[in-house]
Protein backbone atom coordinates (compact mmCIF):
# COMPACT_ATOMS: atom_id res chain seq x y z
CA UNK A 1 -131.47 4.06 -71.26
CA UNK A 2 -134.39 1.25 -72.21
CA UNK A 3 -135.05 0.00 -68.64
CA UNK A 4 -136.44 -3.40 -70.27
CA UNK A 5 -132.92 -3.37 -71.54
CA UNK A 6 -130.99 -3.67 -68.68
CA UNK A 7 -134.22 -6.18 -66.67
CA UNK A 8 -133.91 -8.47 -69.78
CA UNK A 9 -129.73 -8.64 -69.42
CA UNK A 10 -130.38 -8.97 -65.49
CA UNK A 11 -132.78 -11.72 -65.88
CA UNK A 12 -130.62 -13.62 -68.78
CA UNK A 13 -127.21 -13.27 -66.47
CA UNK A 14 -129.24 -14.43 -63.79
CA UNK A 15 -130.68 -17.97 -65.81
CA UNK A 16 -126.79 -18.01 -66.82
CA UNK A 17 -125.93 -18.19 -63.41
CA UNK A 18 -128.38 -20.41 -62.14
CA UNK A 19 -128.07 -22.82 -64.92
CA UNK A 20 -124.63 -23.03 -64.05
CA UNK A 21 -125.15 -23.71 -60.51
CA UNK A 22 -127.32 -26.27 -60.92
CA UNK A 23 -124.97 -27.66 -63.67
CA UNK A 24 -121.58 -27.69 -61.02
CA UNK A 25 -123.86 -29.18 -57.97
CA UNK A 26 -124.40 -32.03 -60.54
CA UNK A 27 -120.94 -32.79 -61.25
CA UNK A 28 -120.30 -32.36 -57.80
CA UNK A 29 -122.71 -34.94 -56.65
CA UNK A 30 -121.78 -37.18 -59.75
CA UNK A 31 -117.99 -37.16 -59.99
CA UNK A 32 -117.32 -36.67 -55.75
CA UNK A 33 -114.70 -39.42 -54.54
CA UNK A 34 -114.76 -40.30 -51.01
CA UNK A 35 -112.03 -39.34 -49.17
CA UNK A 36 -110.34 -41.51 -46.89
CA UNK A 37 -110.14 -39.49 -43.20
CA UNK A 38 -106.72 -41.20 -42.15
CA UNK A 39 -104.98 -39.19 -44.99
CA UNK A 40 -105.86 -35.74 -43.35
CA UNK A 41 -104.17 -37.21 -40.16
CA UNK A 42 -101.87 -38.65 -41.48
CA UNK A 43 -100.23 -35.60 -43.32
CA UNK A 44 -100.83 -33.63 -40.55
CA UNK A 45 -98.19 -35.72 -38.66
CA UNK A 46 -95.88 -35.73 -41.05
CA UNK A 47 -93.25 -33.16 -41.34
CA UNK A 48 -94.42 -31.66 -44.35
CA UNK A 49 -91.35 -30.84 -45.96
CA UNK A 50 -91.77 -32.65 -49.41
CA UNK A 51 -88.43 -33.93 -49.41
CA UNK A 52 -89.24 -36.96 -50.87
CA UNK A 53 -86.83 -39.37 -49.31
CA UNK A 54 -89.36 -42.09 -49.25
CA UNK A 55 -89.68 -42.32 -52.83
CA UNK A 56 -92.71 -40.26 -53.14
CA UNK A 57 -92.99 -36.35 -54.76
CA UNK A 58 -95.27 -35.49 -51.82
CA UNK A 59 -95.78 -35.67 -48.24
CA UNK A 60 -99.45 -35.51 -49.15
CA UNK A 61 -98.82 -38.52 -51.71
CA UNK A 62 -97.35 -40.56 -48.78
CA UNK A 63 -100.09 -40.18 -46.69
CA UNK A 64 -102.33 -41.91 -49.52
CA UNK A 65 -99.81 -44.62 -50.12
CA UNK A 66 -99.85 -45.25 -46.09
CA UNK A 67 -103.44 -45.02 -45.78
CA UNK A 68 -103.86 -47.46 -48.92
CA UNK A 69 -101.59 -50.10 -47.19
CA UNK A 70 -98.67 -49.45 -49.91
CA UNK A 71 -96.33 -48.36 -47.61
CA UNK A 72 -95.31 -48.92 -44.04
CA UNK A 73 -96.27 -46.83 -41.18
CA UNK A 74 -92.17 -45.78 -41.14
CA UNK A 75 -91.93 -44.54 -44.51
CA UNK A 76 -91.00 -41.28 -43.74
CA UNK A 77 -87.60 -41.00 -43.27
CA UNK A 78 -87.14 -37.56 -42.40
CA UNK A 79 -89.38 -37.99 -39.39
CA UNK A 80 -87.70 -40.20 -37.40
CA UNK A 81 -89.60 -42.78 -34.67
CA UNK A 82 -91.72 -39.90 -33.63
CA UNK A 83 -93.49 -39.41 -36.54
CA UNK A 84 -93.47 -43.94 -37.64
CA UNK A 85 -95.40 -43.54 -34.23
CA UNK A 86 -98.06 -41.16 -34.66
CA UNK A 87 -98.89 -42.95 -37.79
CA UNK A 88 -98.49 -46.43 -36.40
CA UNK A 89 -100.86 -45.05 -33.93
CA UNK A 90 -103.11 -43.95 -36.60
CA UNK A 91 -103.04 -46.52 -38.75
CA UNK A 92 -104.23 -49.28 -35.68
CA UNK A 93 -100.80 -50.82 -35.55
CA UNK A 94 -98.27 -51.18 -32.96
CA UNK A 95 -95.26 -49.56 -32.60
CA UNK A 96 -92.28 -50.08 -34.89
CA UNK A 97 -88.60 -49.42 -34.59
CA UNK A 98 -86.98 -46.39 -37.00
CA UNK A 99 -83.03 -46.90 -37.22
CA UNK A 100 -82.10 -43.18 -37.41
CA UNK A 101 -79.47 -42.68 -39.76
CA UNK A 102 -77.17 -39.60 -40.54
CA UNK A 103 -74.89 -38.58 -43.86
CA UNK A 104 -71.33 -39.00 -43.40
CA UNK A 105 -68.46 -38.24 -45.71
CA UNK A 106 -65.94 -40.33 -46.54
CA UNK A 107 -62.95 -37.31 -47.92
CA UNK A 108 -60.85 -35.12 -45.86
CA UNK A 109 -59.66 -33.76 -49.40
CA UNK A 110 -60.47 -30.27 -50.28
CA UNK A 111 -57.68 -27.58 -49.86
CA UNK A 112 -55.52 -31.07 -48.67
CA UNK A 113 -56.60 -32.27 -52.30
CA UNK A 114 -54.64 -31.94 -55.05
CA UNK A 115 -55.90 -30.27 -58.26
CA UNK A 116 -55.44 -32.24 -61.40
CA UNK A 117 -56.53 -29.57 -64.07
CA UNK A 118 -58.03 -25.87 -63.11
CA UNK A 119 -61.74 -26.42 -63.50
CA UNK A 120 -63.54 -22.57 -65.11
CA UNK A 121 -66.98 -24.07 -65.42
CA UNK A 122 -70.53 -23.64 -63.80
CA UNK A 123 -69.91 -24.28 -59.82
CA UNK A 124 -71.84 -27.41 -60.11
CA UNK A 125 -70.00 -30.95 -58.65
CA UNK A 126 -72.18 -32.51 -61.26
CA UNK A 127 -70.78 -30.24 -63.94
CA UNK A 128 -67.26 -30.66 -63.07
CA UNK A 129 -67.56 -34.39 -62.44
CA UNK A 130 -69.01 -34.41 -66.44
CA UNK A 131 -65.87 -32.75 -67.33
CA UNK A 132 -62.73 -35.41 -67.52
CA UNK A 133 -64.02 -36.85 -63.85
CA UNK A 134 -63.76 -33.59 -62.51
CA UNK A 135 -60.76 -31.45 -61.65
CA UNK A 136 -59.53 -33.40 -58.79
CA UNK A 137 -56.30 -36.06 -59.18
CA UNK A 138 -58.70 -38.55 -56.87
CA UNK A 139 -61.46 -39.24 -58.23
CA UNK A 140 -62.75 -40.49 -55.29
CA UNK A 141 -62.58 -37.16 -53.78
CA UNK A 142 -65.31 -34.19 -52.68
CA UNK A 143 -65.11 -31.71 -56.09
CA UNK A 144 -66.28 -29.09 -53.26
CA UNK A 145 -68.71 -26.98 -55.07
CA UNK A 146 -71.68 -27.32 -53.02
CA UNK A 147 -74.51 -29.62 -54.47
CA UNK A 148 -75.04 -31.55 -51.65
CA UNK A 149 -75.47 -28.10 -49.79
CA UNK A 150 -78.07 -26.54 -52.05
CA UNK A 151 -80.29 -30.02 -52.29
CA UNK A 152 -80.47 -30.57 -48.48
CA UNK A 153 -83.76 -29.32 -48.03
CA UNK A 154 -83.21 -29.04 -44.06
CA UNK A 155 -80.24 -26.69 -44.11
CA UNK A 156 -77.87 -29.52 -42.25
CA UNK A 157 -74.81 -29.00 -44.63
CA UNK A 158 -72.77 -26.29 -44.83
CA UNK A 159 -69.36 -25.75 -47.17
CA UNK A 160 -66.09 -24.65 -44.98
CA UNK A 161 -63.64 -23.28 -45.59
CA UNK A 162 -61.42 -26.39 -46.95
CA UNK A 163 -64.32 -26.46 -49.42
CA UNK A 164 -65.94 -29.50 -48.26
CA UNK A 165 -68.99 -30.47 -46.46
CA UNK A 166 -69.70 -30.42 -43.05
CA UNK A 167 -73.25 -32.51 -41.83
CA UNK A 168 -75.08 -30.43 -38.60
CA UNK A 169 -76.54 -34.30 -37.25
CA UNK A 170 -78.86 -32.27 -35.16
CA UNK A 171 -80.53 -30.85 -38.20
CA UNK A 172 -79.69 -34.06 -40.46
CA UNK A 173 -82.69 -36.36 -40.97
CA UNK A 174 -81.50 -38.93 -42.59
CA UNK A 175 -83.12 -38.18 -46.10
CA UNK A 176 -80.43 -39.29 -48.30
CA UNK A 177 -81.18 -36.55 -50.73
CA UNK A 178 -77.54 -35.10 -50.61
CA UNK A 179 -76.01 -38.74 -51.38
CA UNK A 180 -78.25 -38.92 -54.46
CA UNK A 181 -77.10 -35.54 -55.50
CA UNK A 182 -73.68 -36.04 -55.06
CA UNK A 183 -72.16 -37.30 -58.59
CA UNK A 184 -69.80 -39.24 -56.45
CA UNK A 185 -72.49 -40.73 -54.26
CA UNK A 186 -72.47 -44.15 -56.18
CA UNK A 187 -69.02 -44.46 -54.73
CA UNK A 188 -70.44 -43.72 -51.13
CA UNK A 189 -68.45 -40.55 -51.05
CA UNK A 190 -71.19 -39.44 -48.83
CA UNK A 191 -73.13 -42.24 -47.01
CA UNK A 192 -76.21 -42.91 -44.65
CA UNK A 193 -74.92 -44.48 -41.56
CA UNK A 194 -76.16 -45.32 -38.31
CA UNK A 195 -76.72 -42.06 -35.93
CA UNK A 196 -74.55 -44.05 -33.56
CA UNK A 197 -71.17 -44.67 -35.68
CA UNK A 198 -68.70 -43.14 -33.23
CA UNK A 199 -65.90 -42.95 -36.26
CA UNK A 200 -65.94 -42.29 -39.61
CA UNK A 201 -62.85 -43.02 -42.20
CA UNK A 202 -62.20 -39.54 -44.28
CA UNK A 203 -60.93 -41.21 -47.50
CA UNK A 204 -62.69 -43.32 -49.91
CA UNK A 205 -59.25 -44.04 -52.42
CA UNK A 206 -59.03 -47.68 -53.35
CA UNK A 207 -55.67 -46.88 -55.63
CA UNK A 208 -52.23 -47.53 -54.88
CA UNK A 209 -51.03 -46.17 -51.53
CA UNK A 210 -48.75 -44.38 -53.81
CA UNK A 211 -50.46 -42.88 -56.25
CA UNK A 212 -53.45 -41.24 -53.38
CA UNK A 213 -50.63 -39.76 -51.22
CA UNK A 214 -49.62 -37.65 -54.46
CA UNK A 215 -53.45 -36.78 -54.29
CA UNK A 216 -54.11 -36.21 -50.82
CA UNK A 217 -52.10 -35.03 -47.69
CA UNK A 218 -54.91 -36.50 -45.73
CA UNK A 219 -55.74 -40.02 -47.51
CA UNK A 220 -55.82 -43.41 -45.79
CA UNK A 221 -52.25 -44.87 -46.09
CA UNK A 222 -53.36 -48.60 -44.99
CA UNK A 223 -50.67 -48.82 -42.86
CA UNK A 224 -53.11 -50.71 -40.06
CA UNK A 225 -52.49 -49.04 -37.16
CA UNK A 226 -56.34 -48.53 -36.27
CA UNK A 227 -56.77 -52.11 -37.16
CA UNK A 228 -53.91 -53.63 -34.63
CA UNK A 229 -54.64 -50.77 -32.20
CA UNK A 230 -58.21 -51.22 -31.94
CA UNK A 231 -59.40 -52.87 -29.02
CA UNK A 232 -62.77 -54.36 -30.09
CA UNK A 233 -61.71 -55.38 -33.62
CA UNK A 234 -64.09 -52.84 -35.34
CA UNK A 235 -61.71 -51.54 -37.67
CA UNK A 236 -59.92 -53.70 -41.20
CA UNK A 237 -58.26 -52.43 -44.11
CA UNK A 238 -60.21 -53.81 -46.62
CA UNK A 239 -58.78 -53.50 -50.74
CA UNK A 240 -56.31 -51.07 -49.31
CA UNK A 241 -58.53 -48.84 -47.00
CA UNK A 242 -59.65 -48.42 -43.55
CA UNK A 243 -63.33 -49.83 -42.88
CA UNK A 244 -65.12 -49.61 -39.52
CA UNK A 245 -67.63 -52.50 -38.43
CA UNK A 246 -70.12 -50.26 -36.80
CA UNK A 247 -71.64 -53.27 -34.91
CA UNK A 248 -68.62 -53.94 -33.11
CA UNK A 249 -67.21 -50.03 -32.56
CA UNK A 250 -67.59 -49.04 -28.89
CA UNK A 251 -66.49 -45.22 -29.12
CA UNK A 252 -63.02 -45.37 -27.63
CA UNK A 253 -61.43 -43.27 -30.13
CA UNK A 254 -58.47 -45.46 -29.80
CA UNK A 255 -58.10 -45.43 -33.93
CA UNK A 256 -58.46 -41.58 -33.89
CA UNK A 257 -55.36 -41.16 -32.24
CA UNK A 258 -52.93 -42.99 -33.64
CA UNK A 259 -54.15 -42.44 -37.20
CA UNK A 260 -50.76 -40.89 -38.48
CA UNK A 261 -52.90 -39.32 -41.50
CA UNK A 262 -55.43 -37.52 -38.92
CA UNK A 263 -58.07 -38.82 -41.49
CA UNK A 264 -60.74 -40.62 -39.16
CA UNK A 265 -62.69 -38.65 -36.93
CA UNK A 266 -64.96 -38.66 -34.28
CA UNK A 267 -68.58 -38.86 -35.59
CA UNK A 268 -72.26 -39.52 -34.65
CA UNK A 269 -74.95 -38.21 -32.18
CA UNK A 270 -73.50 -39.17 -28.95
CA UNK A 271 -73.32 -37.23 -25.83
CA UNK A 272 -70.11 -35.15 -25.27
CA UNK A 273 -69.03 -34.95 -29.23
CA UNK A 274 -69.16 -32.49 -31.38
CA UNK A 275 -69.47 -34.20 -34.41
CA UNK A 276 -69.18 -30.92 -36.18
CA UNK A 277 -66.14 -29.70 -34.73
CA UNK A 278 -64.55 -33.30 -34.64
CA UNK A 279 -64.51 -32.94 -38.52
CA UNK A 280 -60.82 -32.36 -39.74
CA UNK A 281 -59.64 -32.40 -36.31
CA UNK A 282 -58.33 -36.30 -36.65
CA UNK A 283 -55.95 -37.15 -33.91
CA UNK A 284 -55.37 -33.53 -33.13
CA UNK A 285 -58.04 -33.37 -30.59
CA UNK A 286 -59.33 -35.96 -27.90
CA UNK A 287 -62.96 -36.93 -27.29
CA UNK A 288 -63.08 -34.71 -24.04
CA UNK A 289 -61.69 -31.49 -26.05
CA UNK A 290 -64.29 -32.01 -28.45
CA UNK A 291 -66.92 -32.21 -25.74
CA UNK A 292 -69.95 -30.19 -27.08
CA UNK A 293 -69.53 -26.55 -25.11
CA UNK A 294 -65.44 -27.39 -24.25
């Protein structure tokens, strides 16, 4: 082999490569953006799940829009007040108040629910819901297939086995992804609501009285009882359905138990319920028996 060869291809790779060198350290130089430093912190306290509840793909695009001023120092939902106050905190600004909500869902349907045409399709609410409003005679009701389930990107919703969904509030953050995924969301089948509601109302019909109990062994029959039972006046039938005033609720449970339907239940992160096991149970079970560990 020609040793001047091989020295002439070393030395010509070599130019190559410093040539090229030279060439990237100039664009380097020329095209570098500065940085700002609060973004680095700021992602680092958030949670980093890129769930984009507040509107943005990324938790790394947040941080920009909160370092930019764009957004508020709460924008993450997902975080909670921990996480508005590390970034308050790193951001120069006080303090601010997060109200922590939670999904609820407004159906006690499922294997109560009846079935208005038998649905073969992909196991997709959306899907079904395409296909003549879905296979259920309410069409206010859960289709039960699971998208809420499979978008929650924090594993707080699991299907049972009445085929509807059942919201872990220790693992929910609030997101609001699964009420966007639901195809019944618009009609606040599922719902953010305060982490406080003690009660939540399993029936979102608006029809005749009639007509839903046809549909549903466990609808709202606006018969009032909560309402003239209720001792702090949190509870109406409003266009033909039972609607708690949050504000005013005090946790008694007093509407839970004489609810002849069993369809409002005990609800929200509060010490001695088990929100999970309160759903379904209706005035079968009293706020002590649902006592977390009973």
């Amino acid at each position: 082999m020609d040793l001047m060869i091989v020295l002439k291809a070393v030395g010509a790779l070599s130019l190559i490569g410093l040539l090229s060198a030279a060439l990237l350290a100039t664009a380097s130089r020329k095209f570098h953006v500065d940085v700002d430093p609060r973004i680095e912190a700021i992602l680092e306290a958030l949670p980093g799940s890129n769930c984009g509840a507040c509107g943005n793909p990324s938790c790394f695009a947040a941080a920009e829009a909160i370092a930019a001023g764009e957004k508020p120092v709460n924008t993450c939902v997902a975080g909670g007040q921990a996480v508005a106050d590390a970034v308050a905190a790193l951001m120069g600004e006080g303090t601010c108040e997060v109200k922590a909500v939670v999904s609820a869902r407004y159906c006690g349907g499922g294997t109560n629910a009846v079935r208005a045409h038998v649905y073969a399709g992909v196991r997709s609410c959306a899907a079904a819901n395409r296909l003549a409003g879905g296979p259920l005679a309410c069409i206010a009701g859960c289709i039960g297939y699971g998208d809420c389930e499979r978008a929650c990107p924090f594993d707080a919703i699991r299907m049972d086995e009445r085929g509807l969904p059942v919201v872990d509030l220790k693992a929910c953050t609030g997101c609001g992804i699964c009420v966007r995924e639901c195809p019944r969301g618009s009609i606040s089948l599922l719902e953010m609501v305060p982490e406080t509601a003690a009660v939540v109302v399993r029936c979102n019909a608006h029809d005749k009285v009639k007509d839903r109990k046809s549909n549903c062994s466990m609808c709202c029959i606006a018969c009032k009882k909560c309402e003239r039972e209720c001792p702090s006046d949190a509870i109406h039938v409003i266009d033909m359905l039972a609607v708690v005033d949050f504000d005013k609720c005090t946790a008694c449970g007093t509407c839970v138990q004489v609810c002849p339907q069993r369809c409002i239940d005990h609800h929200g992160r509060r010490e001695g319920i088990d929100a999970a096991a309160s759903d379904g149970a209706g005035s079968g079970e009293s706020a002590e028996q649902l006592e977390v560990g009973a």
